[in-house]
PDB file of N, CA and C in Angstrom:
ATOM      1  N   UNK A   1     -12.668  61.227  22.898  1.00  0.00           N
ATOM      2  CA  UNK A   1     -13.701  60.575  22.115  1.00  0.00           C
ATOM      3  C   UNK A   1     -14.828  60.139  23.055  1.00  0.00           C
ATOM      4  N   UNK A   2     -16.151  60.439  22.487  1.00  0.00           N
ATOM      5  CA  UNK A   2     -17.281  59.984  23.239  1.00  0.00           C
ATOM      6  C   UNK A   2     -17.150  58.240  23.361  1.00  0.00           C
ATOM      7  N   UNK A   3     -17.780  58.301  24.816  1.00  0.00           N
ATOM      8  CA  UNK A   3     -17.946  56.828  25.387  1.00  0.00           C
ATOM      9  C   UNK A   3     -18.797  55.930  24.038  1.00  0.00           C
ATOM     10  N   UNK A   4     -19.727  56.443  23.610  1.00  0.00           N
ATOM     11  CA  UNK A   4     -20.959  56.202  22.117  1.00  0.00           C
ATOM     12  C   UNK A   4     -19.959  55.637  20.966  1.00  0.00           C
ATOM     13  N   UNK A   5     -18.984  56.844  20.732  1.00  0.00           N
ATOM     14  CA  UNK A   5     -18.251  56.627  19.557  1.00  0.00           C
ATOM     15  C   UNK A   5     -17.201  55.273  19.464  1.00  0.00           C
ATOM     16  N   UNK A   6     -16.586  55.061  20.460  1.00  0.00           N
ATOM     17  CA  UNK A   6     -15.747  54.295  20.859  1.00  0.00           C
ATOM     18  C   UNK A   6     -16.791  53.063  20.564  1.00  0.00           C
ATOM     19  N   UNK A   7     -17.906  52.815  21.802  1.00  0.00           N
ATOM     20  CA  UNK A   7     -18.415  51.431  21.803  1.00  0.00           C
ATOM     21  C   UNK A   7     -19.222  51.178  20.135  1.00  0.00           C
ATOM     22  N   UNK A   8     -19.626  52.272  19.013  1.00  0.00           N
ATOM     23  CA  UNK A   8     -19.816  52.019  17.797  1.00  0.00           C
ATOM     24  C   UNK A   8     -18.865  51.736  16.812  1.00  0.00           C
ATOM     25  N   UNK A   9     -17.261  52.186  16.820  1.00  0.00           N
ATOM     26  CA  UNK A   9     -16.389  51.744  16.608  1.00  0.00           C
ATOM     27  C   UNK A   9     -15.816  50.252  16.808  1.00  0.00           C
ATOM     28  N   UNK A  10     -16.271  49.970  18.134  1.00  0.00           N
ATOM     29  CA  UNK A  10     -15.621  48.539  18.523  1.00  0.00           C
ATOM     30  C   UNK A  10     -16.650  47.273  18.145  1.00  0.00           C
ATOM     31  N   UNK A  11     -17.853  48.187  18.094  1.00  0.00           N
ATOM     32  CA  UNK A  11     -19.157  47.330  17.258  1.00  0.00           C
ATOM     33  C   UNK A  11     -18.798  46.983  16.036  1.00  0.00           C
ATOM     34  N   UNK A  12     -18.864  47.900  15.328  1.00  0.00           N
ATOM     35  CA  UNK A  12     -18.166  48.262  13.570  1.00  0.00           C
ATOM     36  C   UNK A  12     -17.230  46.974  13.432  1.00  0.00           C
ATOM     37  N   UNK A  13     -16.304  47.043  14.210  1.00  0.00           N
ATOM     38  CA  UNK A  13     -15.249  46.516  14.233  1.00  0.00           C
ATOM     39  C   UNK A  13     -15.355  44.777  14.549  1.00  0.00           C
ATOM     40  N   UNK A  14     -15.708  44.703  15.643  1.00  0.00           N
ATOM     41  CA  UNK A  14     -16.418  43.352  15.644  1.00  0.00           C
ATOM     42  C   UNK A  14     -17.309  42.567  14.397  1.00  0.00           C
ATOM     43  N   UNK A  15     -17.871  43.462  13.904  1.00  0.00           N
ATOM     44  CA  UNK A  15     -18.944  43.027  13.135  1.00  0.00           C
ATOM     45  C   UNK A  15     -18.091  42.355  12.084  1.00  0.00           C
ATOM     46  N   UNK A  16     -17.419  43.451  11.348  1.00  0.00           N
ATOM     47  CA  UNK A  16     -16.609  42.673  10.232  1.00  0.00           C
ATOM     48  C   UNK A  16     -15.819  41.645  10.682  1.00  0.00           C
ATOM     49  N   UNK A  17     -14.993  41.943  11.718  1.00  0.00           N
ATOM     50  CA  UNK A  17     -13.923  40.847  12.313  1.00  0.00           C
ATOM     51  C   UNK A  17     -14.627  39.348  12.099  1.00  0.00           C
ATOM     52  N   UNK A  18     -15.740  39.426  12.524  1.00  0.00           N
ATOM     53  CA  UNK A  18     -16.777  38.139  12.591  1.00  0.00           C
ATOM     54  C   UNK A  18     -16.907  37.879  11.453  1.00  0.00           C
ATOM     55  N   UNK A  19     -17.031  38.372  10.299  1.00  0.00           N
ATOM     56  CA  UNK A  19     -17.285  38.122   8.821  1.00  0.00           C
ATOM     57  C   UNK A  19     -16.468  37.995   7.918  1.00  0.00           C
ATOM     58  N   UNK A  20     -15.611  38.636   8.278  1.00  0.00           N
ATOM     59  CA  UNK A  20     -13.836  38.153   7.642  1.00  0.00           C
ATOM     60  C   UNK A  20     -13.678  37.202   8.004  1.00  0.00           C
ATOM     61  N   UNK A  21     -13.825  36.639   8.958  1.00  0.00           N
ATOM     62  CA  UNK A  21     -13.267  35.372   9.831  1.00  0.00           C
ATOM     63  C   UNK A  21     -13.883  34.256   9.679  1.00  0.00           C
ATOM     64  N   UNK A  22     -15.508  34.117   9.303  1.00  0.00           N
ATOM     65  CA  UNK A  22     -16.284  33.589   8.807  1.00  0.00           C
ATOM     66  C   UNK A  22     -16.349  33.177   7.270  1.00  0.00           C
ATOM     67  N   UNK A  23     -15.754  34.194   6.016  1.00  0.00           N
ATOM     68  CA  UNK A  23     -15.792  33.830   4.891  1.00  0.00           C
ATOM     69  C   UNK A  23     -14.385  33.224   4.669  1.00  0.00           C
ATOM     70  N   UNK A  24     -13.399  33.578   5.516  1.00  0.00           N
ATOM     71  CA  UNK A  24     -11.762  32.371   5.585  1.00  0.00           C
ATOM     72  C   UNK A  24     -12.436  31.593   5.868  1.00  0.00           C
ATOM     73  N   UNK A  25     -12.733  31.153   7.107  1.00  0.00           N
ATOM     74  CA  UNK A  25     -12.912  29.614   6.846  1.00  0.00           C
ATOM     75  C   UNK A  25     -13.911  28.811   6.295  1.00  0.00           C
ATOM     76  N   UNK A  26     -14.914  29.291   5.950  1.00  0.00           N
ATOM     77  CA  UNK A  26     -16.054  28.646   4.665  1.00  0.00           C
ATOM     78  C   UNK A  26     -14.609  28.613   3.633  1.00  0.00           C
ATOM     79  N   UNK A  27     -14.339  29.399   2.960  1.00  0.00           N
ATOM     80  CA  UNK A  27     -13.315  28.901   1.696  1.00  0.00           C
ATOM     81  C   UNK A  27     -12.291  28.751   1.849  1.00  0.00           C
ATOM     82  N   UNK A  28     -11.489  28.600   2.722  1.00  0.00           N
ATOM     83  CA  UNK A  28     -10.551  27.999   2.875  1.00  0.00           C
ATOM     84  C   UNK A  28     -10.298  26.462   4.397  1.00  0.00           C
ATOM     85  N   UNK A  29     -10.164  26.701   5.344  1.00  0.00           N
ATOM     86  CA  UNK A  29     -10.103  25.453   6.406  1.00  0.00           C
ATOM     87  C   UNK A  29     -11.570  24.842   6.199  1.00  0.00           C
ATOM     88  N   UNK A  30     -12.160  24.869   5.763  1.00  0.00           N
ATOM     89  CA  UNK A  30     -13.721  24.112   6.225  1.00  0.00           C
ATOM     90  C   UNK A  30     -13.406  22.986   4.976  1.00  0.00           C
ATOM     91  N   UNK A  31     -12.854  23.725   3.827  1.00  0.00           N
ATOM     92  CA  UNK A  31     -12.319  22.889   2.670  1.00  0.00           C
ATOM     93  C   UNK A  31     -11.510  22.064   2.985  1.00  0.00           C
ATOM     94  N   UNK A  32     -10.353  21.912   3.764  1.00  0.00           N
ATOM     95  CA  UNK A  32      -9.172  21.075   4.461  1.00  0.00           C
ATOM     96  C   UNK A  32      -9.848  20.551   5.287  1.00  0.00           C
ATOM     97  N   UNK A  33     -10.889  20.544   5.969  1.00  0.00           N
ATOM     98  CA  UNK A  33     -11.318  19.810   7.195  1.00  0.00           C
ATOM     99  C   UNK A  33     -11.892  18.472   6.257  1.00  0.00           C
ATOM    100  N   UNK A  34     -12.670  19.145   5.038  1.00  0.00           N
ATOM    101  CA  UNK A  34     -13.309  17.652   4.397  1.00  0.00           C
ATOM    102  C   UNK A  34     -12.586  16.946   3.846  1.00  0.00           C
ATOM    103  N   UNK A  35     -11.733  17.632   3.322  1.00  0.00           N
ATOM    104  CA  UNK A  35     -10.704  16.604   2.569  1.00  0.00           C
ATOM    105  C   UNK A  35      -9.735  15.804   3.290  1.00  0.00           C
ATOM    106  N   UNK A  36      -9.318  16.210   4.493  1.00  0.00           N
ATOM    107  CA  UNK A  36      -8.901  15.376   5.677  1.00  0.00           C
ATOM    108  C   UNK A  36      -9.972  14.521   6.235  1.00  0.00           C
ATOM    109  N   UNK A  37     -10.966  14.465   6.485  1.00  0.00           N
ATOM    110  CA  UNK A  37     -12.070  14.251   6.927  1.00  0.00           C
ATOM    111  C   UNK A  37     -11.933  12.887   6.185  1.00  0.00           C
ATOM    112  N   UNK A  38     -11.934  12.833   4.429  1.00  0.00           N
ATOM    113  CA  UNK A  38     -12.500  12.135   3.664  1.00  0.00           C
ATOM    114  C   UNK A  38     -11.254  11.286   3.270  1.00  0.00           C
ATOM    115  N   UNK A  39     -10.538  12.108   2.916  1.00  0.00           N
ATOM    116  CA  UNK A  39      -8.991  11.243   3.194  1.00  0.00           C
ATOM    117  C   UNK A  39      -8.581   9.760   4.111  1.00  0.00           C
ATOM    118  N   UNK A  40      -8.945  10.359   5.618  1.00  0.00           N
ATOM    119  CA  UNK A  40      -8.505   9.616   6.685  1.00  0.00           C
ATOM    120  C   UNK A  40      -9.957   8.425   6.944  1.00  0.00           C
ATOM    121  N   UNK A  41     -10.950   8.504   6.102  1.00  0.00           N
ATOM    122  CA  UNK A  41     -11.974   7.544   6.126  1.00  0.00           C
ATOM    123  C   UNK A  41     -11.350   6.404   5.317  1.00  0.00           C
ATOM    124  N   UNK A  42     -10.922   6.914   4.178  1.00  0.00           N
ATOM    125  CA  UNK A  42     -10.883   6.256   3.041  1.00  0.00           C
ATOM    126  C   UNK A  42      -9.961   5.325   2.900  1.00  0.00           C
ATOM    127  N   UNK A  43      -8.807   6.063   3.880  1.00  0.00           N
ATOM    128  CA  UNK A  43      -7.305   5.152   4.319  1.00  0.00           C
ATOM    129  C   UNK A  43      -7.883   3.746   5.300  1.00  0.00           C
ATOM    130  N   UNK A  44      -8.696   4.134   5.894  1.00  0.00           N
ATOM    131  CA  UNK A  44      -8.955   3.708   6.794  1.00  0.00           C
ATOM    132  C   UNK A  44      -9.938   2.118   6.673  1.00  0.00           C
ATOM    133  N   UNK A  45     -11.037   3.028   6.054  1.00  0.00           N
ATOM    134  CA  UNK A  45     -11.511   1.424   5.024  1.00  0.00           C
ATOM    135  C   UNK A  45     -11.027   0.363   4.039  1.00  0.00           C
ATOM    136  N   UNK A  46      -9.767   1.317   3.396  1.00  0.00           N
ATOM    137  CA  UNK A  46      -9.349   0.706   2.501  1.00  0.00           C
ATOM    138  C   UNK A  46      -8.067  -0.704   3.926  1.00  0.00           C
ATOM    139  N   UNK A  47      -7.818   0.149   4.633  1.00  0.00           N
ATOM    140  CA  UNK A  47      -6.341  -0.524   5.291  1.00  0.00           C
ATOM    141  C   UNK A  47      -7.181  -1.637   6.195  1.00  0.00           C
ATOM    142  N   UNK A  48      -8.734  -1.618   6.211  1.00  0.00           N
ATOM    143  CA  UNK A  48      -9.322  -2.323   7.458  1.00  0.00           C
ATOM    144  C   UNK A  48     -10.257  -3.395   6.737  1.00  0.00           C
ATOM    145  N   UNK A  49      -9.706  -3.303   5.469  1.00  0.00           N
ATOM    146  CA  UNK A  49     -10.420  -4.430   4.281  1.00  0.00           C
ATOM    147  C   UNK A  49     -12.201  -4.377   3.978  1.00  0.00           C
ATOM    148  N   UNK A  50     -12.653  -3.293   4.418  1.00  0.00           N
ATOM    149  CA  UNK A  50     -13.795  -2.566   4.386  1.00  0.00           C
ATOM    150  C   UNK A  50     -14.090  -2.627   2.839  1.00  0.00           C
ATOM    151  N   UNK A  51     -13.612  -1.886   2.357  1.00  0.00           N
ATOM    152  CA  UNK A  51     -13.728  -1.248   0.898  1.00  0.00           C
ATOM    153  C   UNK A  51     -12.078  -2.163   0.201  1.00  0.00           C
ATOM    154  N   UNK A  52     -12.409  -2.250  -0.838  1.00  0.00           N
ATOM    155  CA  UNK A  52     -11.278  -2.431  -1.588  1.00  0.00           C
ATOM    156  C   UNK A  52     -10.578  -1.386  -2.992  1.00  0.00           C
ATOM    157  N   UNK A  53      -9.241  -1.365  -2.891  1.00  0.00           N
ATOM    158  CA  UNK A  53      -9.058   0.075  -3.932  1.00  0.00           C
ATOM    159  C   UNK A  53      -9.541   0.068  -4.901  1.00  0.00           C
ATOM    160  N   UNK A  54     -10.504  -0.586  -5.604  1.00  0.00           N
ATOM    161  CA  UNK A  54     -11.148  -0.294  -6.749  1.00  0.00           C
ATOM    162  C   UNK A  54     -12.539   0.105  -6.541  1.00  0.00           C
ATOM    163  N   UNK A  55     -13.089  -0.084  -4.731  1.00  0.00           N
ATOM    164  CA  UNK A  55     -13.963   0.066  -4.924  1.00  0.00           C
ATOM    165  C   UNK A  55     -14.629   1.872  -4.582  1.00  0.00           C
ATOM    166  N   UNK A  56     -13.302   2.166  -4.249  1.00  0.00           N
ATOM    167  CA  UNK A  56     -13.448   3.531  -3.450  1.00  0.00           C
ATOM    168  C   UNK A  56     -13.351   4.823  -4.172  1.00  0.00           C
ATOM    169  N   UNK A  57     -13.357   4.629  -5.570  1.00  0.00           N
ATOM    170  CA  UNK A  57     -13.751   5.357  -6.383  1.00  0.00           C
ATOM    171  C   UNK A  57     -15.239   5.570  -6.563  1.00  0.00           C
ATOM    172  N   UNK A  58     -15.941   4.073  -6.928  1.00  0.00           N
ATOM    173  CA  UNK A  58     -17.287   3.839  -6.929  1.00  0.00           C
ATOM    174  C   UNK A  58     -18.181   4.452  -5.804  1.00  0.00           C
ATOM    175  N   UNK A  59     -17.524   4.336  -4.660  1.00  0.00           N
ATOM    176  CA  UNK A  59     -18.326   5.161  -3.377  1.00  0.00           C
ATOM    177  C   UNK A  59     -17.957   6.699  -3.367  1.00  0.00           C
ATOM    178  N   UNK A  60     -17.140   7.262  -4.041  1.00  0.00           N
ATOM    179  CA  UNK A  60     -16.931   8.210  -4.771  1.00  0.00           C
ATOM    180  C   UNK A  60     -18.272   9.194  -5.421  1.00  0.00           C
ATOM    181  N   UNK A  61     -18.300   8.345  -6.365  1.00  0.00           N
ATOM    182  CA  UNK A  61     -19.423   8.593  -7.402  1.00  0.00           C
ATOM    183  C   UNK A  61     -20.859   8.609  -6.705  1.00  0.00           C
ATOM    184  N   UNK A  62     -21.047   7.711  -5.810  1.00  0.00           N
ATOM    185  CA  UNK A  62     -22.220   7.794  -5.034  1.00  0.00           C
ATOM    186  C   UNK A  62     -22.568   8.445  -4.000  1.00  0.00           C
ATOM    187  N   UNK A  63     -20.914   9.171  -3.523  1.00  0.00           N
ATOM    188  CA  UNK A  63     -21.560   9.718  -2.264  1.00  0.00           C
ATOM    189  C   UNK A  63     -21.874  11.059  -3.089  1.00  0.00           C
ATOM    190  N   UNK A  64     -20.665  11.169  -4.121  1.00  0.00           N
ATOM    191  CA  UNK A  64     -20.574  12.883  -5.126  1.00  0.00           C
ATOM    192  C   UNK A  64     -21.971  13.088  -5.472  1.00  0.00           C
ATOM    193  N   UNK A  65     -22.785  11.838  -6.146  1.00  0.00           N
ATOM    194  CA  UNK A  65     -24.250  12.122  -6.689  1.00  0.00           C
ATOM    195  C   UNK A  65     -24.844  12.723  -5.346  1.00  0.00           C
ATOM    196  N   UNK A  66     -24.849  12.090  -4.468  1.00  0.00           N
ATOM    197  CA  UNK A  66     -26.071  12.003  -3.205  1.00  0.00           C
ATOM    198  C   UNK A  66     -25.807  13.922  -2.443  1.00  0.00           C
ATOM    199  N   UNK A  67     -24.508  13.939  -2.507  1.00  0.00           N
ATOM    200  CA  UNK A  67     -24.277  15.306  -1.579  1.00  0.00           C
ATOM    201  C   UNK A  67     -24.400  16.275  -2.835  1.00  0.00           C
ATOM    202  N   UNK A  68     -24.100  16.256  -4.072  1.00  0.00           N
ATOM    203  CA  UNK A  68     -24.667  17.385  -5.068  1.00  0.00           C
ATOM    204  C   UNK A  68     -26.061  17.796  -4.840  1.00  0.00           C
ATOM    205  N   UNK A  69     -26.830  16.377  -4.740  1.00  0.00           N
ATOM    206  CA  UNK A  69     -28.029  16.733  -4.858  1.00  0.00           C
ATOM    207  C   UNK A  69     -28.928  17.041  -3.658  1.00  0.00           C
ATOM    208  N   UNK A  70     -28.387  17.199  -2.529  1.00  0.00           N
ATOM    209  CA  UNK A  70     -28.736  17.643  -0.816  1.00  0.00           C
ATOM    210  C   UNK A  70     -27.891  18.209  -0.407  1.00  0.00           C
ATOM    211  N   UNK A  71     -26.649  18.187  -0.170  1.00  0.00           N
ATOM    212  CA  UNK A  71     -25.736  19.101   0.257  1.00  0.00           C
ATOM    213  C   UNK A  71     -24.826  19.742  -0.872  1.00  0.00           C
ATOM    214  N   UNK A  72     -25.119  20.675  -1.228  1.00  0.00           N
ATOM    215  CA  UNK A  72     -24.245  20.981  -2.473  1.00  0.00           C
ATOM    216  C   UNK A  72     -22.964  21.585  -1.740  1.00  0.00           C
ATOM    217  N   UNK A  73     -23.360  22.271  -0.782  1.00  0.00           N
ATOM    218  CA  UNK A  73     -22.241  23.136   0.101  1.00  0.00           C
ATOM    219  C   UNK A  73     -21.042  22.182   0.525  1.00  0.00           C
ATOM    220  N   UNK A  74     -21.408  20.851   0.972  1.00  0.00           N
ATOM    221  CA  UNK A  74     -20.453  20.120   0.832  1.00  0.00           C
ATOM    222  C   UNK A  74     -19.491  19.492  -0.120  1.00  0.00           C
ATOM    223  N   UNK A  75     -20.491  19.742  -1.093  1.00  0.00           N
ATOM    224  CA  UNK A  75     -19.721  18.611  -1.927  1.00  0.00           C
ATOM    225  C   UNK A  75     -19.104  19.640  -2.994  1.00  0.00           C
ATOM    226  N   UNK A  76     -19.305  21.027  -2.593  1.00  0.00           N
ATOM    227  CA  UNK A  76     -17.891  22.240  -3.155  1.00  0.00           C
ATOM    228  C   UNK A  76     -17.027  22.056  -2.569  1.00  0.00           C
ATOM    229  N   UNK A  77     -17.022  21.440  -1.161  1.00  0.00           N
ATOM    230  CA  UNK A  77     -15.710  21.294  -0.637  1.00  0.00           C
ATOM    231  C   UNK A  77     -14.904  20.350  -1.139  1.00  0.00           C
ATOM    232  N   UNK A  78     -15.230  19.262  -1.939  1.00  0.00           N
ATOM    233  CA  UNK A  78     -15.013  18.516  -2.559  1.00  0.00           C
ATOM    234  C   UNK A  78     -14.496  18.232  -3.919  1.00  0.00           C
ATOM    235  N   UNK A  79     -14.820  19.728  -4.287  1.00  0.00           N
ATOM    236  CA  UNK A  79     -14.315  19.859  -5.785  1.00  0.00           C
ATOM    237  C   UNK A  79     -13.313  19.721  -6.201  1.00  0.00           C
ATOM    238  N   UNK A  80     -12.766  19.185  -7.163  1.00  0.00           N
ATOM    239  CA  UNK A  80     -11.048  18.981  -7.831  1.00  0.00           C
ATOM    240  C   UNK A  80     -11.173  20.124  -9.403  1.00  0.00           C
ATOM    241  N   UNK A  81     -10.118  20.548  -9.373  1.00  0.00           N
ATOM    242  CA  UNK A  81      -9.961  21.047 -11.118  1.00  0.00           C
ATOM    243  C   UNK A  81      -9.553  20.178 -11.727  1.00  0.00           C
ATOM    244  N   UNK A  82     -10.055  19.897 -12.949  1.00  0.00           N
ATOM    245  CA  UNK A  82      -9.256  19.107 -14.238  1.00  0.00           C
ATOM    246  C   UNK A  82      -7.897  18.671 -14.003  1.00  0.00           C
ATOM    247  N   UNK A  83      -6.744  19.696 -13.986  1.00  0.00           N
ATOM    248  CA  UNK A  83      -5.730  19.006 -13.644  1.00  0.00           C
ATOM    249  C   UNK A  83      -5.697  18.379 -12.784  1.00  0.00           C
ATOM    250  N   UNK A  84      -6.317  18.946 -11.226  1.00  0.00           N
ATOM    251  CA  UNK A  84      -6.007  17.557 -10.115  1.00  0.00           C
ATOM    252  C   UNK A  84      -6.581  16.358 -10.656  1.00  0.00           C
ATOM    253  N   UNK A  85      -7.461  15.902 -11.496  1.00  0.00           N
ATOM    254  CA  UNK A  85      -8.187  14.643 -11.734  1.00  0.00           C
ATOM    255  C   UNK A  85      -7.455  14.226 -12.521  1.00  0.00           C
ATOM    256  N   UNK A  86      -6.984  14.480 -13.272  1.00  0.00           N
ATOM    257  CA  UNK A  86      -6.120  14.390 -14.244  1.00  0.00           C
ATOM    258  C   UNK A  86      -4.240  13.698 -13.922  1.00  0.00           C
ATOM    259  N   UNK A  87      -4.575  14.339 -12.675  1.00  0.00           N
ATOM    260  CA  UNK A  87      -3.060  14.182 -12.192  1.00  0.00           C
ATOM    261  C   UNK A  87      -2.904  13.370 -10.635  1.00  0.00           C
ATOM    262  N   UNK A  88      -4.435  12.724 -10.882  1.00  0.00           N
ATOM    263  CA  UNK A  88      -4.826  12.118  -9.170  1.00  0.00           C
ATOM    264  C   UNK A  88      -3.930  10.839  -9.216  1.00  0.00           C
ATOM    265  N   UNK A  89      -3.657  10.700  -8.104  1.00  0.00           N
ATOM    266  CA  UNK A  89      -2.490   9.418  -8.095  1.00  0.00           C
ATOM    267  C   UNK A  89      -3.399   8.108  -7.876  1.00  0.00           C
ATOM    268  N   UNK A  90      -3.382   6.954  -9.027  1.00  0.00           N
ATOM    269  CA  UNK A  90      -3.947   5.446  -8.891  1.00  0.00           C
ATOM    270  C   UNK A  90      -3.491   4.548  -7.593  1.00  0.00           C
ATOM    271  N   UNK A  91      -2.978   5.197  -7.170  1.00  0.00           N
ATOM    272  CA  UNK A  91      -2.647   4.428  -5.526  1.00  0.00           C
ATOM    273  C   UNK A  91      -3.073   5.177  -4.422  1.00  0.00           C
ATOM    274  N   UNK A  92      -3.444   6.608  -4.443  1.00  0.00           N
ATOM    275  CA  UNK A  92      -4.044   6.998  -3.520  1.00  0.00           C
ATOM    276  C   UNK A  92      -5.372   6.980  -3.047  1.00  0.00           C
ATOM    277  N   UNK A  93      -6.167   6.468  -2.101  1.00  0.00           N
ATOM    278  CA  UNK A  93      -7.085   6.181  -1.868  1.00  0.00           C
ATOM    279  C   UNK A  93      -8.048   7.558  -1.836  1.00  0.00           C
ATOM    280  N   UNK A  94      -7.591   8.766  -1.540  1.00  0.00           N
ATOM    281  CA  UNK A  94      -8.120   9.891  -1.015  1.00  0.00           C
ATOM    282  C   UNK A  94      -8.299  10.769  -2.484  1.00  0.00           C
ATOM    283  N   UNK A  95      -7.207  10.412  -3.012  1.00  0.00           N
ATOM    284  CA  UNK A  95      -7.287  10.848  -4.909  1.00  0.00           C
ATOM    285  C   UNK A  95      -8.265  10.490  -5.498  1.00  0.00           C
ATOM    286  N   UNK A  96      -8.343   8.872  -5.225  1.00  0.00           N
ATOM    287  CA  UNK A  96      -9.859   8.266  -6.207  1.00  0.00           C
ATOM    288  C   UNK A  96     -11.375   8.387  -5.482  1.00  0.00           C
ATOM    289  N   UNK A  97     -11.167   8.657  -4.592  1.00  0.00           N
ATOM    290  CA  UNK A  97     -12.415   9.148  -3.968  1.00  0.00           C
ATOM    291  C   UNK A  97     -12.959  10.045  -4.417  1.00  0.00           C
ATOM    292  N   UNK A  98     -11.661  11.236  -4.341  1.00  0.00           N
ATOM    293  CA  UNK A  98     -12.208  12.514  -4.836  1.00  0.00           C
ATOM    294  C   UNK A  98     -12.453  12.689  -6.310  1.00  0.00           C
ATOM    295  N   UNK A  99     -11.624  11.791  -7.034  1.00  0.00           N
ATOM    296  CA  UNK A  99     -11.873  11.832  -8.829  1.00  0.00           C
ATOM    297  C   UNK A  99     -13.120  11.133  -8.738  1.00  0.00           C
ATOM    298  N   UNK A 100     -13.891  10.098  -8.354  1.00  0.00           N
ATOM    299  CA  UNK A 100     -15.199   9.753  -8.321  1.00  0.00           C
ATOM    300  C   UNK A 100     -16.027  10.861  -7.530  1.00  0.00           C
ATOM    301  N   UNK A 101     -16.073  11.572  -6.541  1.00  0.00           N
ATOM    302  CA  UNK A 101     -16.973  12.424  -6.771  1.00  0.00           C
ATOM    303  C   UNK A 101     -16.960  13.512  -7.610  1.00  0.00           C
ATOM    304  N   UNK A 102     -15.998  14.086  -8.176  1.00  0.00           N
ATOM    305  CA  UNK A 102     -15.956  14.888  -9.490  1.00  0.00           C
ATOM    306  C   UNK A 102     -16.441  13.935 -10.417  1.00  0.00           C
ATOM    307  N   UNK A 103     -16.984  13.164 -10.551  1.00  0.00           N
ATOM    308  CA  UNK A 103     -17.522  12.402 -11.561  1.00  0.00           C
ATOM    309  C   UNK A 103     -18.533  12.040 -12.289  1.00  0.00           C
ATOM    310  N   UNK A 104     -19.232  12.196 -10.627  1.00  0.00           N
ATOM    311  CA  UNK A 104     -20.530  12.090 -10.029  1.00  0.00           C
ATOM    312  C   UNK A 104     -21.565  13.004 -11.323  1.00  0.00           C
ATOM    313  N   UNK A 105     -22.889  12.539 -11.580  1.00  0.00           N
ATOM    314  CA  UNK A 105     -23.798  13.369 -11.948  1.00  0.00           C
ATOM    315  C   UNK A 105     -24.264  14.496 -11.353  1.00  0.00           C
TER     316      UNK A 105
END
């Protein structure tokens, strides 16, 4: 095989590798990074008397409005389906966060 063919092959090849690899983690880990991300804030304010559990829904709703309407890309990472909201646990801090930004306008 020509020296040409090979290094357009391994081009080819690269190229997608980079773009496969790129659309996993936009939809899938970049999604786990926020929700860990947002999770371990939320524990965190709530356990450091920052926020209180009723109120961390409400910051919910405000951060959900604010990043819909400037970061939308984020705040897909953020998205819940019906059933998860539906089925979000009232003691979890990281649940009502996220059911207030699904809430959000």
């Amino acid at each position: 095989m020509a020296k040409g063919k090979v290094f357009l092959i391994g081009l080819i090849t690269a190229l997608l590798g980079f773009a496969g690899g790129y659309f996993f983690y936009a939809n899938t880990v970049a999604r786990y990074d926020a929700m860990s991300s947002v999770c371990v804030a939320m524990q965190e304010a709530v356990r450091n008397q920052m926020l209180t559990p009723q109120e961390v829904r409400a910051l919910g709703v405000v951060t959900g409005s604010t990043l819909k309407r400037q970061y939308s890309s984020v705040a897909s990472k953020l998205s819940m389906p019906k059933e998860g909201v539906q089925n979000a646990s009232p003691d979890s801090m990281c649940s009502q966060f996220l059911v207030g930004v699904h809430q959000s306008p």
